[in-house]
C-alpha atoms as a PDB file:
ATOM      1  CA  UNK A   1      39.368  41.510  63.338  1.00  0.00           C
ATOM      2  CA  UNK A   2      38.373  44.702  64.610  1.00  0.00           C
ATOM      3  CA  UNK A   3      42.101  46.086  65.150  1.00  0.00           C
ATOM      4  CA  UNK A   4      43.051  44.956  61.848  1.00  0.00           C
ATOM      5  CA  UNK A   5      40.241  47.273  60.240  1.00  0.00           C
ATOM      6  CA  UNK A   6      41.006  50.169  62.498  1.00  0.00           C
ATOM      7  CA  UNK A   7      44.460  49.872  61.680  1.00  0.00           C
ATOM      8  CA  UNK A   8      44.029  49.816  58.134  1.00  0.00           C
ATOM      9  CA  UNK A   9      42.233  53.033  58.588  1.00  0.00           C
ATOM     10  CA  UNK A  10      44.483  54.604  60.373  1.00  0.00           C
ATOM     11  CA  UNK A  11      46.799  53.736  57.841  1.00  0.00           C
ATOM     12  CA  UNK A  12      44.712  55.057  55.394  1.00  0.00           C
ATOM     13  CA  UNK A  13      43.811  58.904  57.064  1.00  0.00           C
ATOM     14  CA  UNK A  14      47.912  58.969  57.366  1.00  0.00           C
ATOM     15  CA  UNK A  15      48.329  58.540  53.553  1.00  0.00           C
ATOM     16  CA  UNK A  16      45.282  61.666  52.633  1.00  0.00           C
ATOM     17  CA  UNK A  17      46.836  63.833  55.816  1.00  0.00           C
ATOM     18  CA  UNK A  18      49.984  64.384  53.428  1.00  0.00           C
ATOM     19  CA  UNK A  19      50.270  67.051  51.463  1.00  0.00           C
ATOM     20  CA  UNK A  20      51.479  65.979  47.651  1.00  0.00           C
ATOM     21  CA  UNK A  21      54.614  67.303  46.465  1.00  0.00           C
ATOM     22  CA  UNK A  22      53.498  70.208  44.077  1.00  0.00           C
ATOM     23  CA  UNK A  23      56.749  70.247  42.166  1.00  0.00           C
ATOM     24  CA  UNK A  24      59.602  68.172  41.402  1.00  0.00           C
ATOM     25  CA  UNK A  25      62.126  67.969  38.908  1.00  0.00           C
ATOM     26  CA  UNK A  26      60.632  65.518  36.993  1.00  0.00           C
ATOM     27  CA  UNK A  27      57.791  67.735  36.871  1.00  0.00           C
ATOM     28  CA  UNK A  28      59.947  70.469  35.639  1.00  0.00           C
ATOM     29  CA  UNK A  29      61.614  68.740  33.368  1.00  0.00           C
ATOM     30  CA  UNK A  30      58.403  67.480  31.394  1.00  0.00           C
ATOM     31  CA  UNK A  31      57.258  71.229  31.177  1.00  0.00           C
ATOM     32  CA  UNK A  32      60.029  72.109  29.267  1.00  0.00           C
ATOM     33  CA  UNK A  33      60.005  69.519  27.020  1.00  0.00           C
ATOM     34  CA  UNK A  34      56.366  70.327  26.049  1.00  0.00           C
ATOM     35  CA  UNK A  35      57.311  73.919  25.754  1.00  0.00           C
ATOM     36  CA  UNK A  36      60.343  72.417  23.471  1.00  0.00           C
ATOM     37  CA  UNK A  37      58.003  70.513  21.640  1.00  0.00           C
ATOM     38  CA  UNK A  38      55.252  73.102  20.976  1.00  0.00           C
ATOM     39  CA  UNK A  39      58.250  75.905  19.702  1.00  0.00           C
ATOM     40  CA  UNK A  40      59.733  73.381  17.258  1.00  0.00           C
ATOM     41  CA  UNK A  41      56.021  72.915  15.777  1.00  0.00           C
ATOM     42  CA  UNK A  42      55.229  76.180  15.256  1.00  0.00           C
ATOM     43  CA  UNK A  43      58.796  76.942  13.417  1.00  0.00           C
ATOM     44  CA  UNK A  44      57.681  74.529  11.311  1.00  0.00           C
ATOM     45  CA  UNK A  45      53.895  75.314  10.794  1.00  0.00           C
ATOM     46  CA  UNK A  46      55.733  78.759   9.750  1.00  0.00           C
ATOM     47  CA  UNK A  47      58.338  77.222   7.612  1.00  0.00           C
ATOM     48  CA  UNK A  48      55.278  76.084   5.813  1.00  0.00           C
ATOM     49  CA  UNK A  49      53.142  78.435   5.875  1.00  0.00           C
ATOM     50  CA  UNK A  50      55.947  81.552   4.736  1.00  0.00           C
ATOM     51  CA  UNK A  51      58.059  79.226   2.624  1.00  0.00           C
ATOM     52  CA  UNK A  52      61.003  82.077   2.128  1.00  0.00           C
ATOM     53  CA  UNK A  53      59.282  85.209   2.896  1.00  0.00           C
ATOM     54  CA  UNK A  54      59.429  85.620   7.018  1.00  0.00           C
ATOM     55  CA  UNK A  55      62.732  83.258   7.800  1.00  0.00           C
ATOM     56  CA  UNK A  56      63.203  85.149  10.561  1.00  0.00           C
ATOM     57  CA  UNK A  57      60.188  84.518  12.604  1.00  0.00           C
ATOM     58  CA  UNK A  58      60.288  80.693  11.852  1.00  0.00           C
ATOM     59  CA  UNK A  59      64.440  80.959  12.644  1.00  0.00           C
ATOM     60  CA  UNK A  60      63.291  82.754  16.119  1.00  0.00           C
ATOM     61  CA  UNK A  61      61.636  79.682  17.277  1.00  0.00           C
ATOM     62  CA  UNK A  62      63.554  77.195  15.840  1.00  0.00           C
ATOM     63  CA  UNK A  63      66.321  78.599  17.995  1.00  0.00           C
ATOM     64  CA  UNK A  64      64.012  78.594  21.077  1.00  0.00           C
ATOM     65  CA  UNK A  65      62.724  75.138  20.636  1.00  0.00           C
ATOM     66  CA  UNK A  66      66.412  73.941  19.965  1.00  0.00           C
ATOM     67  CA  UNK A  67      67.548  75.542  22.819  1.00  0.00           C
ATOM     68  CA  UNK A  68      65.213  73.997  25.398  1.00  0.00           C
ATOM     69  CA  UNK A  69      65.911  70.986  23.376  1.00  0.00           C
ATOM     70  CA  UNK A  70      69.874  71.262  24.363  1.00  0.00           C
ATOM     71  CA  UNK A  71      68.125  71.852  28.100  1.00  0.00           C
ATOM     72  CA  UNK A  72      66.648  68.815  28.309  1.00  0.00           C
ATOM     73  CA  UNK A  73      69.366  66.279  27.122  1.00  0.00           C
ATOM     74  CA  UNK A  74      72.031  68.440  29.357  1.00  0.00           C
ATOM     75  CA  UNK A  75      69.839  67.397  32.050  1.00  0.00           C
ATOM     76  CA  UNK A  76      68.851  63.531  31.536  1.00  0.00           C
ATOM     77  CA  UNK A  77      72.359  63.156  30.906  1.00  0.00           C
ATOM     78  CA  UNK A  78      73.421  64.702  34.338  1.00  0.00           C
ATOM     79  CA  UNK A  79      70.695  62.482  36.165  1.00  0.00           C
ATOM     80  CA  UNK A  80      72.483  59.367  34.378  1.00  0.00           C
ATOM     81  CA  UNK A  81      75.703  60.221  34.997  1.00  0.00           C
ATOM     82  CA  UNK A  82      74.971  60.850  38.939  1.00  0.00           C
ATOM     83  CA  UNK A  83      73.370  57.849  39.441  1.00  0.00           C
ATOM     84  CA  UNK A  84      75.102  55.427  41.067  1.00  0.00           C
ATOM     85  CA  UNK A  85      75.702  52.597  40.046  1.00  0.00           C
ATOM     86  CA  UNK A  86      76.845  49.260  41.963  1.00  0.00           C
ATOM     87  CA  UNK A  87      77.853  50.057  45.885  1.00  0.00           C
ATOM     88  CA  UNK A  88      78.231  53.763  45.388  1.00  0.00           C
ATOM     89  CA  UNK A  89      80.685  56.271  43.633  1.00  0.00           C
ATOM     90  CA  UNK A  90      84.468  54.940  42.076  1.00  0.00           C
ATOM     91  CA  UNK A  91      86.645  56.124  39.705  1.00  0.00           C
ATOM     92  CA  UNK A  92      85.210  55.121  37.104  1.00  0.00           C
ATOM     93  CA  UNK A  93      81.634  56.932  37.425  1.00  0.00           C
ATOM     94  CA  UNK A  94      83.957  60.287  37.743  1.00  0.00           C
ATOM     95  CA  UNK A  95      84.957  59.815  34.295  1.00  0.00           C
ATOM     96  CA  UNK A  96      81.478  59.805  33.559  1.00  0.00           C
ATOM     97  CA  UNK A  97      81.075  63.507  35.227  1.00  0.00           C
ATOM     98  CA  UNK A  98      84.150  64.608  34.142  1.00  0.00           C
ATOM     99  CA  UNK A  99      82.905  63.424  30.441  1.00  0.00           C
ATOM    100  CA  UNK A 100      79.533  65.062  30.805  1.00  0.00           C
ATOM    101  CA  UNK A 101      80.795  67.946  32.316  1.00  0.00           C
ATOM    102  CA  UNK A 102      83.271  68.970  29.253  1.00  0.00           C
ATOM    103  CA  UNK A 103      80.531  67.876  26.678  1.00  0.00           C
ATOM    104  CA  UNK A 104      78.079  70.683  28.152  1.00  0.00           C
ATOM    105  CA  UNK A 105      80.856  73.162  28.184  1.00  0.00           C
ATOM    106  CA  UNK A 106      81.459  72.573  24.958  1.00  0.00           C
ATOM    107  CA  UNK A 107      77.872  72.702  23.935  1.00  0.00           C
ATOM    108  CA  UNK A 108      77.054  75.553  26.009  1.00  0.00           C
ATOM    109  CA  UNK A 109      80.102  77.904  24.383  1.00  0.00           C
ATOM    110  CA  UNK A 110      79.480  76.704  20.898  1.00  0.00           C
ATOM    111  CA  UNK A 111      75.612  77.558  21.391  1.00  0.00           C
ATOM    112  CA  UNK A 112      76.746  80.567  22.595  1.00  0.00           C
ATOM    113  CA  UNK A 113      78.992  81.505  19.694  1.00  0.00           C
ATOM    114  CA  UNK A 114      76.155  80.408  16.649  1.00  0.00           C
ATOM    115  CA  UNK A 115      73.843  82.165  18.645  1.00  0.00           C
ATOM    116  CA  UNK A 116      75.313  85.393  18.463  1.00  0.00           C
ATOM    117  CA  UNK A 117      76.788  85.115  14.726  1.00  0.00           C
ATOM    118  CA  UNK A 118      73.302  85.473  13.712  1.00  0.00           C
END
């Protein structure tokens, strides 16, 4: 009875002794989706608020809150496409890469383009 307690404690001083991972990219990924969130409602508090008269500022972070927006999907969709699925990686899962990869290229470089036409 006695070594089952003390091993339960030592069990227990193990699991406080580690340190907790400060950052991961779950972590990350959540902070820019808040900061996504909190841009898209203030271009639309000012969209409100200046109707027509100050497009620009509401247009500003529109753009930013769209952009981390595109962020976020690119990367969920990378951490579903490398997962594996079944016993590991076949051909089929590289179509899934190959697919994701060309859809963020695409994004990326049209982004790019409407992005500097205005």
């Amino acid at each position: 009875m006695a070594e089952n307690t003390e091993q339960k404690e030592k069990k227990t001083k193990t699991r406080k002794e580690r340190t907790p991972r400060t950052w991961s990219s779950t972590k990350i990924l959540d902070c820019v989706a808040y900061f996504a969130i909190m841009f898209i409602a203030i271009a639309l508090i000012l969209r409100l608020i200046f109707k027509s008269n100050s497009p620009q500022i509401e247009q500003a972070f529109a753009s930013i809150g769209e952009c981390l927006a595109y962020i976020i999907c690119i990367w969920l969709g990378l951490y579903w496409t490398l997962r594996k699925r079944g016993t590991g990686w076949n051909k089929h899962n590289i179509w899934w890469l190959v697919a994701w990869i060309v859809a963020t290229v695409v994004i990326v470089v049209i982004y790019i383009f409407a992005v500097a036409n205005i």
